[in-house]
C-alpha atoms as a PDB file:
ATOM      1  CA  UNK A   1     104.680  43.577 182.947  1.00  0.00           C
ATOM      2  CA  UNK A   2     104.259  39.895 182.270  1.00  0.00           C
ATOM      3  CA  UNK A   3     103.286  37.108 184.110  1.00  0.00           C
ATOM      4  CA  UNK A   4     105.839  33.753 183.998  1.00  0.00           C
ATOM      5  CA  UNK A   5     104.887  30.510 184.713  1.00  0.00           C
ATOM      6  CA  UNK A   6     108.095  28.418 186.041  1.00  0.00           C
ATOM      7  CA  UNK A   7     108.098  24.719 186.994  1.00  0.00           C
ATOM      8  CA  UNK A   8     110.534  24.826 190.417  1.00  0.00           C
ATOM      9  CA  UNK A   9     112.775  21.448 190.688  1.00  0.00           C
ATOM     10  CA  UNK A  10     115.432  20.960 193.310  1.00  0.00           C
ATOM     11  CA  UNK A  11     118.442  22.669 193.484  1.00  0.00           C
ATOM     12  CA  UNK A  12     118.096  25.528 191.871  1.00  0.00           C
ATOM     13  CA  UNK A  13     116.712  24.000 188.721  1.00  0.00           C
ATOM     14  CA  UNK A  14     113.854  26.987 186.831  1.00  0.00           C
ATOM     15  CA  UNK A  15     112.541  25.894 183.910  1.00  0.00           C
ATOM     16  CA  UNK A  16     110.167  28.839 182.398  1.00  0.00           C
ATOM     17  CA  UNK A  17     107.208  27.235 180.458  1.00  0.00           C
ATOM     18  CA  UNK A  18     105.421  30.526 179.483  1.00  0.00           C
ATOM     19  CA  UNK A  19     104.907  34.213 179.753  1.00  0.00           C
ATOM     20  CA  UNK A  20     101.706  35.484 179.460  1.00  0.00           C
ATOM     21  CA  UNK A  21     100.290  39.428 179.503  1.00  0.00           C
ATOM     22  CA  UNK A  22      97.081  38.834 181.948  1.00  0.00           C
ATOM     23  CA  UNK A  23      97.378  36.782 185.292  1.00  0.00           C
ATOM     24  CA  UNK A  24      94.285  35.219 183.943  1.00  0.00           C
ATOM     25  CA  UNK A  25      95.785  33.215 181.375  1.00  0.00           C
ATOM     26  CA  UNK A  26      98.681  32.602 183.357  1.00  0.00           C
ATOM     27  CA  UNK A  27      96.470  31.343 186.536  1.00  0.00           C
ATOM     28  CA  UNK A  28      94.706  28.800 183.866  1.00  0.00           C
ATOM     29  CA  UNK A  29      98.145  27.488 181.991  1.00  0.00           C
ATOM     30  CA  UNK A  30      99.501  26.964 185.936  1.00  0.00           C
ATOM     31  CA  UNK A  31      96.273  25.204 187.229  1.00  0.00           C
ATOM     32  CA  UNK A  32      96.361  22.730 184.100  1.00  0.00           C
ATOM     33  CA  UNK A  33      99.836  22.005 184.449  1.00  0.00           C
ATOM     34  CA  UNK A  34      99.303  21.322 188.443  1.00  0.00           C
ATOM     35  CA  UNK A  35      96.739  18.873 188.020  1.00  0.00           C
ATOM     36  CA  UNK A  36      98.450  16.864 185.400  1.00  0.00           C
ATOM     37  CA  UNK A  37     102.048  16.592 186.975  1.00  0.00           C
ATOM     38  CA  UNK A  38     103.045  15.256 189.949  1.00  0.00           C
ATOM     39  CA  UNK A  39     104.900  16.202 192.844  1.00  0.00           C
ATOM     40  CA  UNK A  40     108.561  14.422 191.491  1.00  0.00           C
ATOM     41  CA  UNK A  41     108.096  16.877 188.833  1.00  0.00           C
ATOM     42  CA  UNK A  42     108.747  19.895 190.325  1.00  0.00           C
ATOM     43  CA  UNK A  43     106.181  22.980 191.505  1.00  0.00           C
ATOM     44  CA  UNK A  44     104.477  25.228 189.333  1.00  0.00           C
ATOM     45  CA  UNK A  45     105.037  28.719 190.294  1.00  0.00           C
ATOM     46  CA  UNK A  46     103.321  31.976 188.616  1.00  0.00           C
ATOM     47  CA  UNK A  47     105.328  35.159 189.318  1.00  0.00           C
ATOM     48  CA  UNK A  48     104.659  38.784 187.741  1.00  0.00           C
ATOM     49  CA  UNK A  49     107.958  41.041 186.894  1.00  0.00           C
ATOM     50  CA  UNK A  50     109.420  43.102 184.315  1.00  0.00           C
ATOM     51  CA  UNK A  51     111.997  40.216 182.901  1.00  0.00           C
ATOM     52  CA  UNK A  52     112.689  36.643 183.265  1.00  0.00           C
ATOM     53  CA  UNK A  53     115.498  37.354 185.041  1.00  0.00           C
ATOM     54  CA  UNK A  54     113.656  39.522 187.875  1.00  0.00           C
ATOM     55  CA  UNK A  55     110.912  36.801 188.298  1.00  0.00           C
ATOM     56  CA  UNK A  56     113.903  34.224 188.815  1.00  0.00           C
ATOM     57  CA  UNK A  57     115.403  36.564 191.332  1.00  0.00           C
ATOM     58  CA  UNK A  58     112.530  36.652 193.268  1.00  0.00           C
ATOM     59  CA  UNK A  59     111.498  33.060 193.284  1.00  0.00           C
ATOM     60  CA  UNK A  60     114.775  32.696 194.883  1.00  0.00           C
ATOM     61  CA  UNK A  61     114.641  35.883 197.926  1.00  0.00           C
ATOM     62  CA  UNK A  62     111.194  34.381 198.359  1.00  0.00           C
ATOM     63  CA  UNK A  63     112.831  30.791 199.274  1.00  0.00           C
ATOM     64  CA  UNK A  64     110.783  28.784 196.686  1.00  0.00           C
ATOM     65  CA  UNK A  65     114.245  28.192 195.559  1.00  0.00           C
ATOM     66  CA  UNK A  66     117.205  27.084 196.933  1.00  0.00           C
ATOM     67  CA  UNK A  67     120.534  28.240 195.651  1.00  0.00           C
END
């Protein structure tokens, strides 16, 4: 399963900037975005599921996101 790397805006706003195969990778790409954005550009999130879809879905029963 791969590993997506969203950044999180408010209301409801997912933008997916990568999917990656290792959390490794993933970790790195989502660290170097962190440090060069700020917080008026939304959270970096990393989340691991079978689809895009499912990794949206969860960012949202987790409350990262609100609907």
């Amino acid at each position: 399963m791969p590993y997506f790397v969203f950044r999180v805006r408010p209301f409801a706003q997912l933008e997916k900037l990568a999917e990656y195969a290792s959390f490794r990778d993933a970790s790195v790409h989502a660290k170097a975005l962190r440090q060069s954005t700020t917080p008026a550009d939304g959270q970096i999130r990393v989340m691991f599921a079978e689809q895009q879809q499912a990794a949206e879905d969860l960012l949202v029963a987790r409350g990262v996101v609100q609907p």
